[in-house]
PDB file of N, CA and C in Angstrom:
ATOM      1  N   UNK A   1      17.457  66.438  69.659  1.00  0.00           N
ATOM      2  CA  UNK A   1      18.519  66.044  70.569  1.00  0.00           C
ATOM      3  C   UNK A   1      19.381  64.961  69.926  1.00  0.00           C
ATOM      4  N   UNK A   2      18.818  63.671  69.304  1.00  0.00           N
ATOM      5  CA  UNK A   2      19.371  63.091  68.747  1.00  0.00           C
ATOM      6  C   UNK A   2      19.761  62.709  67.197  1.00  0.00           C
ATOM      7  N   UNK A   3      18.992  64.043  66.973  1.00  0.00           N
ATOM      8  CA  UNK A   3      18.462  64.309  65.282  1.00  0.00           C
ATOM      9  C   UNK A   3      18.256  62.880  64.479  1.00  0.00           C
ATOM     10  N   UNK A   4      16.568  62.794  65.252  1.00  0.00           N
ATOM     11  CA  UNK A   4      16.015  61.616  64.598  1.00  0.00           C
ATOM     12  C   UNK A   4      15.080  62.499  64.239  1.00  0.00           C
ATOM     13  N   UNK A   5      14.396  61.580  62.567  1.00  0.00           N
ATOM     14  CA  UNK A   5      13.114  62.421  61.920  1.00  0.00           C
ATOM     15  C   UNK A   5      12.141  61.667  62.171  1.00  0.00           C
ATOM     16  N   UNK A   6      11.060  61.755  61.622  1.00  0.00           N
ATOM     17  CA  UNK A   6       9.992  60.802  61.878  1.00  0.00           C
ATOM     18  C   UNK A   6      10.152  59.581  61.662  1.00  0.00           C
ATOM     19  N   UNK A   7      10.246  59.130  60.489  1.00  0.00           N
ATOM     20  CA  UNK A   7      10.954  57.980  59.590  1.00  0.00           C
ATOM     21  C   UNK A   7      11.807  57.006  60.252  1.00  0.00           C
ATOM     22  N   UNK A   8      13.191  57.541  60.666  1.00  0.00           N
ATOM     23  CA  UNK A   8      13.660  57.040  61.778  1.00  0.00           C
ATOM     24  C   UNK A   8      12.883  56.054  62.965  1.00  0.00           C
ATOM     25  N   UNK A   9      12.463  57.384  63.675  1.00  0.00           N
ATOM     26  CA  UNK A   9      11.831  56.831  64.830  1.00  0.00           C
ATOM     27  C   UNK A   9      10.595  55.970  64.865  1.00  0.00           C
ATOM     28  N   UNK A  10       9.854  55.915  63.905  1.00  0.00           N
ATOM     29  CA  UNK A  10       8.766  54.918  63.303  1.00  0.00           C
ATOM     30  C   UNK A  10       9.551  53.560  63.026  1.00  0.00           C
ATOM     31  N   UNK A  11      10.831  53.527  62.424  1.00  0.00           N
ATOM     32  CA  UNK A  11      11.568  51.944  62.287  1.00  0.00           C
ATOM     33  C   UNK A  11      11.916  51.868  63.385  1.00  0.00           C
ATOM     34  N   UNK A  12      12.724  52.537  64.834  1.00  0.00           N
ATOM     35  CA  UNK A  12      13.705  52.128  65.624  1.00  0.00           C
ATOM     36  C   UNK A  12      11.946  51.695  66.568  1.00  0.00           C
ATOM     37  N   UNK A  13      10.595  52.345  66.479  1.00  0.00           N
ATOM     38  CA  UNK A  13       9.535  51.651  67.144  1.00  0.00           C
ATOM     39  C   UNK A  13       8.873  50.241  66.870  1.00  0.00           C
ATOM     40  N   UNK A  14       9.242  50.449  65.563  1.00  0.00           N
ATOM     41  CA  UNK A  14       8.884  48.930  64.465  1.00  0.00           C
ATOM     42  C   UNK A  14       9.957  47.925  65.445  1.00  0.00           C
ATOM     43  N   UNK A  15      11.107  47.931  64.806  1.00  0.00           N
ATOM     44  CA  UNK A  15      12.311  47.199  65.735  1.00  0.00           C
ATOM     45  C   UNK A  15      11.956  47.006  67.054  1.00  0.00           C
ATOM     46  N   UNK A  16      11.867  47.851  68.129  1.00  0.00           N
ATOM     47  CA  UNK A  16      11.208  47.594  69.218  1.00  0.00           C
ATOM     48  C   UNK A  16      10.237  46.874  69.426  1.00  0.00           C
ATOM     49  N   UNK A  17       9.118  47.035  68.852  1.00  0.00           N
ATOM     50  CA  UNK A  17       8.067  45.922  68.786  1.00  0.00           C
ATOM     51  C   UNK A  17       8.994  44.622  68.341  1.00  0.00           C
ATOM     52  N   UNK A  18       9.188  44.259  67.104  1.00  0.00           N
ATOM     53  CA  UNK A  18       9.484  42.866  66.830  1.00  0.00           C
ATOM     54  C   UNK A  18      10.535  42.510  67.582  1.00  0.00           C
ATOM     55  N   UNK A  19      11.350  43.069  68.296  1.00  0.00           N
ATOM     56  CA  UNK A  19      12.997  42.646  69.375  1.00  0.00           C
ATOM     57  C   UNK A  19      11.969  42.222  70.729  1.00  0.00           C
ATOM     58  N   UNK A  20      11.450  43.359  71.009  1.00  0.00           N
ATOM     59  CA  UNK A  20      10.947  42.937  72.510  1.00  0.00           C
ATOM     60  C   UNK A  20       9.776  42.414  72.580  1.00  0.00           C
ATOM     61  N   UNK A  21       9.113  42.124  72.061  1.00  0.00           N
ATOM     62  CA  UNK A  21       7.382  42.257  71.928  1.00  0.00           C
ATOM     63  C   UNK A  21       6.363  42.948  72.176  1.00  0.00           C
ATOM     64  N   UNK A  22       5.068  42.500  71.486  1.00  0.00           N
ATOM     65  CA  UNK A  22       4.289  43.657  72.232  1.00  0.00           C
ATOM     66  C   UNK A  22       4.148  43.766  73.999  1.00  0.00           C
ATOM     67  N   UNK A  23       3.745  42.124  74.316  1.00  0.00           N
ATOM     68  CA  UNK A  23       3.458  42.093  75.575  1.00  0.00           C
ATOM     69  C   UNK A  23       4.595  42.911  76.588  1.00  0.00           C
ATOM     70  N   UNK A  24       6.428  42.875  76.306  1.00  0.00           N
ATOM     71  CA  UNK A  24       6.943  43.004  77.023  1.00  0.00           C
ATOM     72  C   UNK A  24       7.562  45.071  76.926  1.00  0.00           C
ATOM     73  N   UNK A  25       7.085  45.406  76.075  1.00  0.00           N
ATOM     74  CA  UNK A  25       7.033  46.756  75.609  1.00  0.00           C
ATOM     75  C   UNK A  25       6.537  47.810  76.512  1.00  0.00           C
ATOM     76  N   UNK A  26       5.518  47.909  76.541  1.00  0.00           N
ATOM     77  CA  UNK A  26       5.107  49.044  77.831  1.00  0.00           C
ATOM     78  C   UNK A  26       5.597  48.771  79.019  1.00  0.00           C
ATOM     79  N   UNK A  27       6.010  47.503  79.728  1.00  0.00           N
ATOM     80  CA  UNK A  27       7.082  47.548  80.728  1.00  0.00           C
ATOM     81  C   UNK A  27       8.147  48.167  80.490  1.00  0.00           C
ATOM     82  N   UNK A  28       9.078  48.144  79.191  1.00  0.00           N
ATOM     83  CA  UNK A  28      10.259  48.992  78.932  1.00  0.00           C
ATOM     84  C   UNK A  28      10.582  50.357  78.281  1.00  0.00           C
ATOM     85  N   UNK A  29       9.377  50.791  78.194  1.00  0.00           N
ATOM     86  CA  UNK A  29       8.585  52.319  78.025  1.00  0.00           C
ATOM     87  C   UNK A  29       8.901  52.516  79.542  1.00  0.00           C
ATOM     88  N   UNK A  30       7.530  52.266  80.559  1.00  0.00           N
ATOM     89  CA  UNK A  30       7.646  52.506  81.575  1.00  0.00           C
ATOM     90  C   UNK A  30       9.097  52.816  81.919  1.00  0.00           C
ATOM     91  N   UNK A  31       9.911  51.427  82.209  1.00  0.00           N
ATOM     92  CA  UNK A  31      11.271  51.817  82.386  1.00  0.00           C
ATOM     93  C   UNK A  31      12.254  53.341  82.040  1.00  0.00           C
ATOM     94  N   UNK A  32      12.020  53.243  80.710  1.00  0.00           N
ATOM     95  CA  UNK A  32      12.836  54.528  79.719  1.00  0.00           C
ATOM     96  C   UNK A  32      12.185  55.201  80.328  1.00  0.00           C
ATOM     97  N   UNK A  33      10.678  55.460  80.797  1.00  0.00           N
ATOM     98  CA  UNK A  33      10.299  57.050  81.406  1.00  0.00           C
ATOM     99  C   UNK A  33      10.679  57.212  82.863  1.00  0.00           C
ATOM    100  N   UNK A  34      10.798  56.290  83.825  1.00  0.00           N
ATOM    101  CA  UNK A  34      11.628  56.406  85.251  1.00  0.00           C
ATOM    102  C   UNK A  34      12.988  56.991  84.598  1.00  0.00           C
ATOM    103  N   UNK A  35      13.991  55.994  83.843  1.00  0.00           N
ATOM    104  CA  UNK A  35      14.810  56.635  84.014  1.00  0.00           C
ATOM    105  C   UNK A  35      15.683  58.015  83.426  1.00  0.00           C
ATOM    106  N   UNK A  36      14.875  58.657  82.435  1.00  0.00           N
ATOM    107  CA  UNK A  36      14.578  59.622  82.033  1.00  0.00           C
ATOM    108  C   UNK A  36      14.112  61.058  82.740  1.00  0.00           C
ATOM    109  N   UNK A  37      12.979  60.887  83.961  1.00  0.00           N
ATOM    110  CA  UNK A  37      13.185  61.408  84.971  1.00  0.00           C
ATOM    111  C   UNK A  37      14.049  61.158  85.700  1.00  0.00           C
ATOM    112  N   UNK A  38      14.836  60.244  86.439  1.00  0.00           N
ATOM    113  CA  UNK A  38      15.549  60.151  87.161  1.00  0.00           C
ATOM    114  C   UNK A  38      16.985  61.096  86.677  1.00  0.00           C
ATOM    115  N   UNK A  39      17.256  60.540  85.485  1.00  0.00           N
ATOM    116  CA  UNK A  39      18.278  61.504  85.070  1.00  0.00           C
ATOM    117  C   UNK A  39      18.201  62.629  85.182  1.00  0.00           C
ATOM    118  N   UNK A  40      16.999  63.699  84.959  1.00  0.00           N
ATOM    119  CA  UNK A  40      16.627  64.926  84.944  1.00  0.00           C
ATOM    120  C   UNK A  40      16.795  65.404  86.127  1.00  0.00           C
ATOM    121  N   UNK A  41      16.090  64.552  86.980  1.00  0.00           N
ATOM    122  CA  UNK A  41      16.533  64.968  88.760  1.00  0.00           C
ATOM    123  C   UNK A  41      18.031  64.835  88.955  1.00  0.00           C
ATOM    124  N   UNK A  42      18.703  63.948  88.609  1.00  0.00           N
ATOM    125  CA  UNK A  42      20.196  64.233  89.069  1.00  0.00           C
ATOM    126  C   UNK A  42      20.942  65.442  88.247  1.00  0.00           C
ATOM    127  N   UNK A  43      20.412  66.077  87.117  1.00  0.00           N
ATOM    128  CA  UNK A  43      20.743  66.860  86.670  1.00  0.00           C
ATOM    129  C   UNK A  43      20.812  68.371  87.549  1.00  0.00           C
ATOM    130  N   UNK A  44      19.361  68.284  87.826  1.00  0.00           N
ATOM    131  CA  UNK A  44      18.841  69.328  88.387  1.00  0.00           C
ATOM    132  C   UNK A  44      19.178  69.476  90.004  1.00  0.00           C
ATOM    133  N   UNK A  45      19.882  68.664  90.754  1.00  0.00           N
ATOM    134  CA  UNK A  45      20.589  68.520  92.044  1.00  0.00           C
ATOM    135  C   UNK A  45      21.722  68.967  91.867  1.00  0.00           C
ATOM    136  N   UNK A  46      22.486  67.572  90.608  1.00  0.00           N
ATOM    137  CA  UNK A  46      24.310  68.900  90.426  1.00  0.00           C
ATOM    138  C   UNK A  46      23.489  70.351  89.760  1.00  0.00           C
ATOM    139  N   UNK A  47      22.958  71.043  89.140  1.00  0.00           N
ATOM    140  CA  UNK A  47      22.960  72.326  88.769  1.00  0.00           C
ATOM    141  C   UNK A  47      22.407  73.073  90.145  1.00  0.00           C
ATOM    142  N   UNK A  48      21.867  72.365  91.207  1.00  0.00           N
ATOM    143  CA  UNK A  48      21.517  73.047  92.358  1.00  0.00           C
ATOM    144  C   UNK A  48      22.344  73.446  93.408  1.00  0.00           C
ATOM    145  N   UNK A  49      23.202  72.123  93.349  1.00  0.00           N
ATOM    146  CA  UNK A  49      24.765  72.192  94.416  1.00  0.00           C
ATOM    147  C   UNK A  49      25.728  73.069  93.886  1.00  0.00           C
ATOM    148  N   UNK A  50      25.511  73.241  92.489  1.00  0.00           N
ATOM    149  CA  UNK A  50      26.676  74.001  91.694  1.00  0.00           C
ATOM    150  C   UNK A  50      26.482  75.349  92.435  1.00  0.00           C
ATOM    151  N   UNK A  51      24.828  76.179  92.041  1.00  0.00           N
ATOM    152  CA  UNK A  51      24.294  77.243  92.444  1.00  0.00           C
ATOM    153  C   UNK A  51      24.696  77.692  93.880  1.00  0.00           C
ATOM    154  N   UNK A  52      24.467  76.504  94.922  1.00  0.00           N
ATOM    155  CA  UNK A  52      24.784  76.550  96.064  1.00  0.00           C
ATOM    156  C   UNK A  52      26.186  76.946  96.555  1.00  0.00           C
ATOM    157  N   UNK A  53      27.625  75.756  95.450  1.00  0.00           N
ATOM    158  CA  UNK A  53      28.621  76.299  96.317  1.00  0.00           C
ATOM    159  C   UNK A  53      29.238  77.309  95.738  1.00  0.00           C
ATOM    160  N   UNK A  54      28.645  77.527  94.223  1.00  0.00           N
ATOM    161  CA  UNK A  54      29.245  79.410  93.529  1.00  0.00           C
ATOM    162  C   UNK A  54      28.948  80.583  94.336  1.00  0.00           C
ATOM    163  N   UNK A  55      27.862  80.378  94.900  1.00  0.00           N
ATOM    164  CA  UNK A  55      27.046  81.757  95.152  1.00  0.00           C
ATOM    165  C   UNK A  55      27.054  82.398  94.063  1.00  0.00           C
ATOM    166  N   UNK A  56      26.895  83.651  94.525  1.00  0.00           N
ATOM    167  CA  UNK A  56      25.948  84.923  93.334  1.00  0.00           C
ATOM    168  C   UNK A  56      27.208  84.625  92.049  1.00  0.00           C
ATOM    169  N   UNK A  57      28.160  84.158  92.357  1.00  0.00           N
ATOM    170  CA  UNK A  57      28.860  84.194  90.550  1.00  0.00           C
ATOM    171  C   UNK A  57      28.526  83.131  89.310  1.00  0.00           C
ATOM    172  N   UNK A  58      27.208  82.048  90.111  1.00  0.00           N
ATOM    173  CA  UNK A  58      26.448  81.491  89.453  1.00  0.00           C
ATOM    174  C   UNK A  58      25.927  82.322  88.428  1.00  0.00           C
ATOM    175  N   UNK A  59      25.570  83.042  88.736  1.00  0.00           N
ATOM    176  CA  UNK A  59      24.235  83.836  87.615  1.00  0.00           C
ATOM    177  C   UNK A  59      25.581  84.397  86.742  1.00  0.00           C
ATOM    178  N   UNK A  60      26.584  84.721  87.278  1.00  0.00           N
ATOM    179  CA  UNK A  60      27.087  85.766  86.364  1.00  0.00           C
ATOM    180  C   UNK A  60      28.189  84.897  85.117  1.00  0.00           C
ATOM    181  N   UNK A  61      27.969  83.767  85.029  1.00  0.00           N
ATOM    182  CA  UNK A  61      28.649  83.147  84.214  1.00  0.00           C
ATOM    183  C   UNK A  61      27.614  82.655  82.887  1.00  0.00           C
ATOM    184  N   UNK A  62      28.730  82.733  81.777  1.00  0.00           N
ATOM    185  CA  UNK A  62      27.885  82.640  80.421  1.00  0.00           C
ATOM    186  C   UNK A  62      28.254  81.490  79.781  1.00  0.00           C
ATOM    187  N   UNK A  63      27.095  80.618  80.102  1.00  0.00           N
ATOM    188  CA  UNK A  63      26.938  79.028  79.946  1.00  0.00           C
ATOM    189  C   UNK A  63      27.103  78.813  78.508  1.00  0.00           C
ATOM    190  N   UNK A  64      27.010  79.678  77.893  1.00  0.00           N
ATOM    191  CA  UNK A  64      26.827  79.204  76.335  1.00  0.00           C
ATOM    192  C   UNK A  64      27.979  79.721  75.481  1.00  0.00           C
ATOM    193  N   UNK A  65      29.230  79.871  76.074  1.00  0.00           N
ATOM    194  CA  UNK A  65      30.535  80.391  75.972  1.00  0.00           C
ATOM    195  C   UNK A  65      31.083  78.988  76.211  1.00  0.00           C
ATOM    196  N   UNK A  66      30.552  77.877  76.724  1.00  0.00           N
ATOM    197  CA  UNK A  66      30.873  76.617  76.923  1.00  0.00           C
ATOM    198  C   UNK A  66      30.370  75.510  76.601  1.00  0.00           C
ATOM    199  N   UNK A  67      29.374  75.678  75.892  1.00  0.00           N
ATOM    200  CA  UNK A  67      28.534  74.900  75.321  1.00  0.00           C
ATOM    201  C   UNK A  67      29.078  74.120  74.068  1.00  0.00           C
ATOM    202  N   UNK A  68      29.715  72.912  74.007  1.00  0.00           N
ATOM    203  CA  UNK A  68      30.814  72.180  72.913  1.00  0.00           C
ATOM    204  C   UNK A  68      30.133  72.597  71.598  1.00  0.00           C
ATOM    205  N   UNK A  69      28.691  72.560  71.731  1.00  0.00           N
ATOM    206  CA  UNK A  69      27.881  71.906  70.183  1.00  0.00           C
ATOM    207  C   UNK A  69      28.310  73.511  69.376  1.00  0.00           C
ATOM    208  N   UNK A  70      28.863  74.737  70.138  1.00  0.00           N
ATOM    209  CA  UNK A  70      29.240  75.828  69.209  1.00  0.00           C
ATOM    210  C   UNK A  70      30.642  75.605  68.779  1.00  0.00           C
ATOM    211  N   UNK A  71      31.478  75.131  69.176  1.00  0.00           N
ATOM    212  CA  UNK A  71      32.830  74.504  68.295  1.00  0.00           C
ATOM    213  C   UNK A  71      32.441  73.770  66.830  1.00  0.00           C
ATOM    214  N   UNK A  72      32.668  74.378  65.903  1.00  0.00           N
ATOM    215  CA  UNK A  72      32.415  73.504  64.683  1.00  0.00           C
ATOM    216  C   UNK A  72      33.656  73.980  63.860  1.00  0.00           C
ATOM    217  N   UNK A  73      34.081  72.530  63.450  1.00  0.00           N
ATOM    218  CA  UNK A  73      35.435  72.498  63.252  1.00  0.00           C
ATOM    219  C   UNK A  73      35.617  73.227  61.669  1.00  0.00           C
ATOM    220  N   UNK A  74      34.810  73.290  61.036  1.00  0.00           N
ATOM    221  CA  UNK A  74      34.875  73.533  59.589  1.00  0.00           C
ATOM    222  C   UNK A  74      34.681  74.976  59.957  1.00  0.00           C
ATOM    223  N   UNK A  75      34.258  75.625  60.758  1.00  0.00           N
ATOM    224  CA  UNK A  75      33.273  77.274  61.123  1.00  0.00           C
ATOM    225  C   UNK A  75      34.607  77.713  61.809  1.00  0.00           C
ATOM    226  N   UNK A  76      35.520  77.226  62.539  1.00  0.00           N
ATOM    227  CA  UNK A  76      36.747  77.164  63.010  1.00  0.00           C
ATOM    228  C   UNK A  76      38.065  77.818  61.903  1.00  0.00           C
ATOM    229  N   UNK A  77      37.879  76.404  61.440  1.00  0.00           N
ATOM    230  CA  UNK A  77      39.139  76.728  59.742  1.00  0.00           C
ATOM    231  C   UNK A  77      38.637  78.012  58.995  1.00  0.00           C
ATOM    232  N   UNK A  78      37.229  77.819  58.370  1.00  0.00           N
ATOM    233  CA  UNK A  78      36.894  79.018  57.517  1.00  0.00           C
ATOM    234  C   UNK A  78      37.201  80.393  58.128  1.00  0.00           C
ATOM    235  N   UNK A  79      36.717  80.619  59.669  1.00  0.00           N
ATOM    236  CA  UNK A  79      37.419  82.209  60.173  1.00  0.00           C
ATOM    237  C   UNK A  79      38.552  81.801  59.988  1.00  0.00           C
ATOM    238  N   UNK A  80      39.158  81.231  60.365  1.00  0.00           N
ATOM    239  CA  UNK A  80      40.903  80.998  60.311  1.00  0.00           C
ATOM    240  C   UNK A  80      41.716  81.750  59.316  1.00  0.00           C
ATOM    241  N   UNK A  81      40.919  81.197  58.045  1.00  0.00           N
ATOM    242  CA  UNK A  81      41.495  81.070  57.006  1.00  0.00           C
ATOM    243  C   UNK A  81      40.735  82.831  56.376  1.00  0.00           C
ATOM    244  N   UNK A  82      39.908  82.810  56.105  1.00  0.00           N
ATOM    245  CA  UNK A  82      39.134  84.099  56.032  1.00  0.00           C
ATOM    246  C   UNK A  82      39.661  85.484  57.070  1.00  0.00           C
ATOM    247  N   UNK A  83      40.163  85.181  58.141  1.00  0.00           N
ATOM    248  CA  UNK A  83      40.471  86.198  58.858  1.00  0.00           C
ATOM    249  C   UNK A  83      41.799  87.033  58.147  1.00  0.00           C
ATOM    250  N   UNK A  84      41.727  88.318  58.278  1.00  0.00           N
ATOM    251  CA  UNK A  84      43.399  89.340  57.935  1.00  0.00           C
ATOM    252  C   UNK A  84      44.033  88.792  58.778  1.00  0.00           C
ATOM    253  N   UNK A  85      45.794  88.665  57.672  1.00  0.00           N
ATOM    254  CA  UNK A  85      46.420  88.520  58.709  1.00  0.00           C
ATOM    255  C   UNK A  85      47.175  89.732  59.666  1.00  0.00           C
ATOM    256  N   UNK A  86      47.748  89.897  60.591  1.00  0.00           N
ATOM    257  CA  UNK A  86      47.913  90.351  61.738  1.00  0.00           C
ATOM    258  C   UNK A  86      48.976  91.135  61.901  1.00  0.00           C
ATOM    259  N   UNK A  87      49.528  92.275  61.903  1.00  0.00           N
ATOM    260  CA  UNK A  87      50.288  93.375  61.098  1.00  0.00           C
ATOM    261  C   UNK A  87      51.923  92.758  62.160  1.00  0.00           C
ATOM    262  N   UNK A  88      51.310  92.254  63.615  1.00  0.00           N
ATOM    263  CA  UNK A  88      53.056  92.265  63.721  1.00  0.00           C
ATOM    264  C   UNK A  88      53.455  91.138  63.639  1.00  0.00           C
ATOM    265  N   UNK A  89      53.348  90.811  63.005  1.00  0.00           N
ATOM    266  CA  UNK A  89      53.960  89.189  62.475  1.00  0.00           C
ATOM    267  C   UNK A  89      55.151  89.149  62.207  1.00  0.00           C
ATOM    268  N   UNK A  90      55.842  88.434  62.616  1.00  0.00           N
ATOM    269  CA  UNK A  90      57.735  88.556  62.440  1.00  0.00           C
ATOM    270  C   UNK A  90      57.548  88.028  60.859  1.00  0.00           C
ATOM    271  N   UNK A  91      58.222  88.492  60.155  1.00  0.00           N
ATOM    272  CA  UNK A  91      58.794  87.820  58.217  1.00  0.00           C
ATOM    273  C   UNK A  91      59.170  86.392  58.663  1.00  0.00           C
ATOM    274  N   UNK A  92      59.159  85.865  57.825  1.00  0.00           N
ATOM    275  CA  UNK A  92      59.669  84.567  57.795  1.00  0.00           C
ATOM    276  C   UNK A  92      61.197  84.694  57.246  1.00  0.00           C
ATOM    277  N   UNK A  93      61.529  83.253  58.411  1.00  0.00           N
ATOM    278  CA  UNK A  93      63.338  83.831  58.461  1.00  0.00           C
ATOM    279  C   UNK A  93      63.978  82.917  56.776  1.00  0.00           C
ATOM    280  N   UNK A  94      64.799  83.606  56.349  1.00  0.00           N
ATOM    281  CA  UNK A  94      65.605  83.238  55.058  1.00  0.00           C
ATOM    282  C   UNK A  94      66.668  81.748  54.728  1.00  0.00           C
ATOM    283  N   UNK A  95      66.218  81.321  54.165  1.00  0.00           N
ATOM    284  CA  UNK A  95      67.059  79.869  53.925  1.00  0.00           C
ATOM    285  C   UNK A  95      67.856  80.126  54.140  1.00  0.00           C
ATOM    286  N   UNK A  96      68.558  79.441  54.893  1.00  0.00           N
ATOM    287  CA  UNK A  96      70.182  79.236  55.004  1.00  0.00           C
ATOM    288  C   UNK A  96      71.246  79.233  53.978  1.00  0.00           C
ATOM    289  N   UNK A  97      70.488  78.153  52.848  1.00  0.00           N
ATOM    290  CA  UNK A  97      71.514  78.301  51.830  1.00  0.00           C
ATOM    291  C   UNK A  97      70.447  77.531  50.751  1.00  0.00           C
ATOM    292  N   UNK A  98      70.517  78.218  48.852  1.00  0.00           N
ATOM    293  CA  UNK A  98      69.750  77.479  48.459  1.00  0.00           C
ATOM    294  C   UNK A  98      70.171  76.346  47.825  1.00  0.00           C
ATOM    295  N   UNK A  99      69.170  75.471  47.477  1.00  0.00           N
ATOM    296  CA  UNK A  99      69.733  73.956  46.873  1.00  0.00           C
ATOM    297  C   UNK A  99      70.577  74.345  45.402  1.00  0.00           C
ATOM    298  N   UNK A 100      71.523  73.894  45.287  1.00  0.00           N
ATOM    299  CA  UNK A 100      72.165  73.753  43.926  1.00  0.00           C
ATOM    300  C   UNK A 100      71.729  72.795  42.936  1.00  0.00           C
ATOM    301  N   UNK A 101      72.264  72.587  41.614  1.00  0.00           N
ATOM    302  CA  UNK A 101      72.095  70.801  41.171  1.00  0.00           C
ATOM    303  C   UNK A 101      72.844  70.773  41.778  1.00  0.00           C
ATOM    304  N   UNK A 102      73.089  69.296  41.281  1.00  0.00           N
ATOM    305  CA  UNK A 102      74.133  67.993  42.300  1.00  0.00           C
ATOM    306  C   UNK A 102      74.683  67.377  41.301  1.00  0.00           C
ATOM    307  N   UNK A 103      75.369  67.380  41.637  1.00  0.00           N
ATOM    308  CA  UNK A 103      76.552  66.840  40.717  1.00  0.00           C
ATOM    309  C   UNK A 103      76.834  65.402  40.757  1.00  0.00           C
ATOM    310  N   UNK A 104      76.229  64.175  40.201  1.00  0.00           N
ATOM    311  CA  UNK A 104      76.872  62.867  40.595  1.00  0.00           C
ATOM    312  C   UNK A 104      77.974  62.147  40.938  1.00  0.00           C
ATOM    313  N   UNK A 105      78.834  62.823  40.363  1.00  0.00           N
ATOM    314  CA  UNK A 105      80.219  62.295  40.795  1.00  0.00           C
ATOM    315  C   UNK A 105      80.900  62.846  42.337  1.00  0.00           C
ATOM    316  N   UNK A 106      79.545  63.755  42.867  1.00  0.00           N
ATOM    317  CA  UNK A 106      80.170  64.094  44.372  1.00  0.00           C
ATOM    318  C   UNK A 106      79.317  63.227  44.901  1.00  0.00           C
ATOM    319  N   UNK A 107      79.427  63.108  46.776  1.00  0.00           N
ATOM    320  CA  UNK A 107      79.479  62.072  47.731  1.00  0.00           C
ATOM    321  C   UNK A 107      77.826  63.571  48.199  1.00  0.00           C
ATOM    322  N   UNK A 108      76.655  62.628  48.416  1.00  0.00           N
ATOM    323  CA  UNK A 108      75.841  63.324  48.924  1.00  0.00           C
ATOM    324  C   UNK A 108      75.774  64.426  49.615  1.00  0.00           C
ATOM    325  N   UNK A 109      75.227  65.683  49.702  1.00  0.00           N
ATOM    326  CA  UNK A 109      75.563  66.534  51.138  1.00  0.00           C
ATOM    327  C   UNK A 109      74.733  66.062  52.375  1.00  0.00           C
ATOM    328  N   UNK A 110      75.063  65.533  53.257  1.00  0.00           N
ATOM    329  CA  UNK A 110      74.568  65.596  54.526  1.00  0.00           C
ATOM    330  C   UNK A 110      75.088  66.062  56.053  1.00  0.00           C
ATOM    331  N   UNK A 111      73.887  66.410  56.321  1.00  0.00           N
ATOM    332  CA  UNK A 111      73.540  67.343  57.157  1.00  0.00           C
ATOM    333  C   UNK A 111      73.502  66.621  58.584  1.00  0.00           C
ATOM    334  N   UNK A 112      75.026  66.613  59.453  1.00  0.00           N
ATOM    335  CA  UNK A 112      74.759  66.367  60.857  1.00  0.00           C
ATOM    336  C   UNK A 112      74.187  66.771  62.029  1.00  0.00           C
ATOM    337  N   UNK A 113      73.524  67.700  61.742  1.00  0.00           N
ATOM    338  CA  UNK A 113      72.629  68.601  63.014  1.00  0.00           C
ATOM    339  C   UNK A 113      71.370  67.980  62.412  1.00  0.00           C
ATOM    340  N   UNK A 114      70.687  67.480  61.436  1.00  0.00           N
ATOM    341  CA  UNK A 114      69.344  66.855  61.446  1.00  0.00           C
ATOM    342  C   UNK A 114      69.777  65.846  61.360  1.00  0.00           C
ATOM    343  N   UNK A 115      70.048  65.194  61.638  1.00  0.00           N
ATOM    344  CA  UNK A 115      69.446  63.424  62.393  1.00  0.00           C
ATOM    345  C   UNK A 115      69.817  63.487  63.891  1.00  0.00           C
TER     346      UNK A 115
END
């Protein structure tokens, strides 16, 4: 869930001990496990009220069509970029006019419709 390894979680318990102490530690265990259930129960009330005010189109929806952690932005670009492109695609429209050199002794060309 929080992609901790063992290693990890053996220092962030180390830390815990020496921040809080031993004595005051299993009080704030205790704590983390109330509210850990508690969260779970409010979870499980909104997913109950949800059930309740969908009716039957509860079941028929596909939760994992919404699930963020399948957006991956790099898995995104690569189809993007990997995909054919798409037969009715308008051409791309033709320069207006192409750049010349420039001549120094003329006065810049600029362009009053862009600014």
């Amino acid at each position: 869930m929080f992609d901790i390894n063992g290693w990890e979680f053996l220092l962030l318990g180390v830390l815990a001990i020496l921040v809080l102490g031993p004595e005051r530690l299993p009080d704030y265990a205790a704590k983390l496990g109330r509210f850990v259930r508690q969260a779970r129960g409010m979870a499980d009330r909104a997913k109950q009220q949800l059930k309740e005010e969908m009716g039957p189109e509860f079941s028929d929806v596909d939760w994992r069509a919404y699930d963020p952690r399948q957006y991956d932005p790099r898995r995104i670009v690569r189809d993007a970029l990997s995909a054919a492109p798409e037969e009715d695609v308008a051409p791309a429209p033709k320069p207006v006019s192409t750049p010349k050199s420039h001549d120094p002794a003329l006065p810049t060309p600029w362009d009053t419709e862009a600014t």
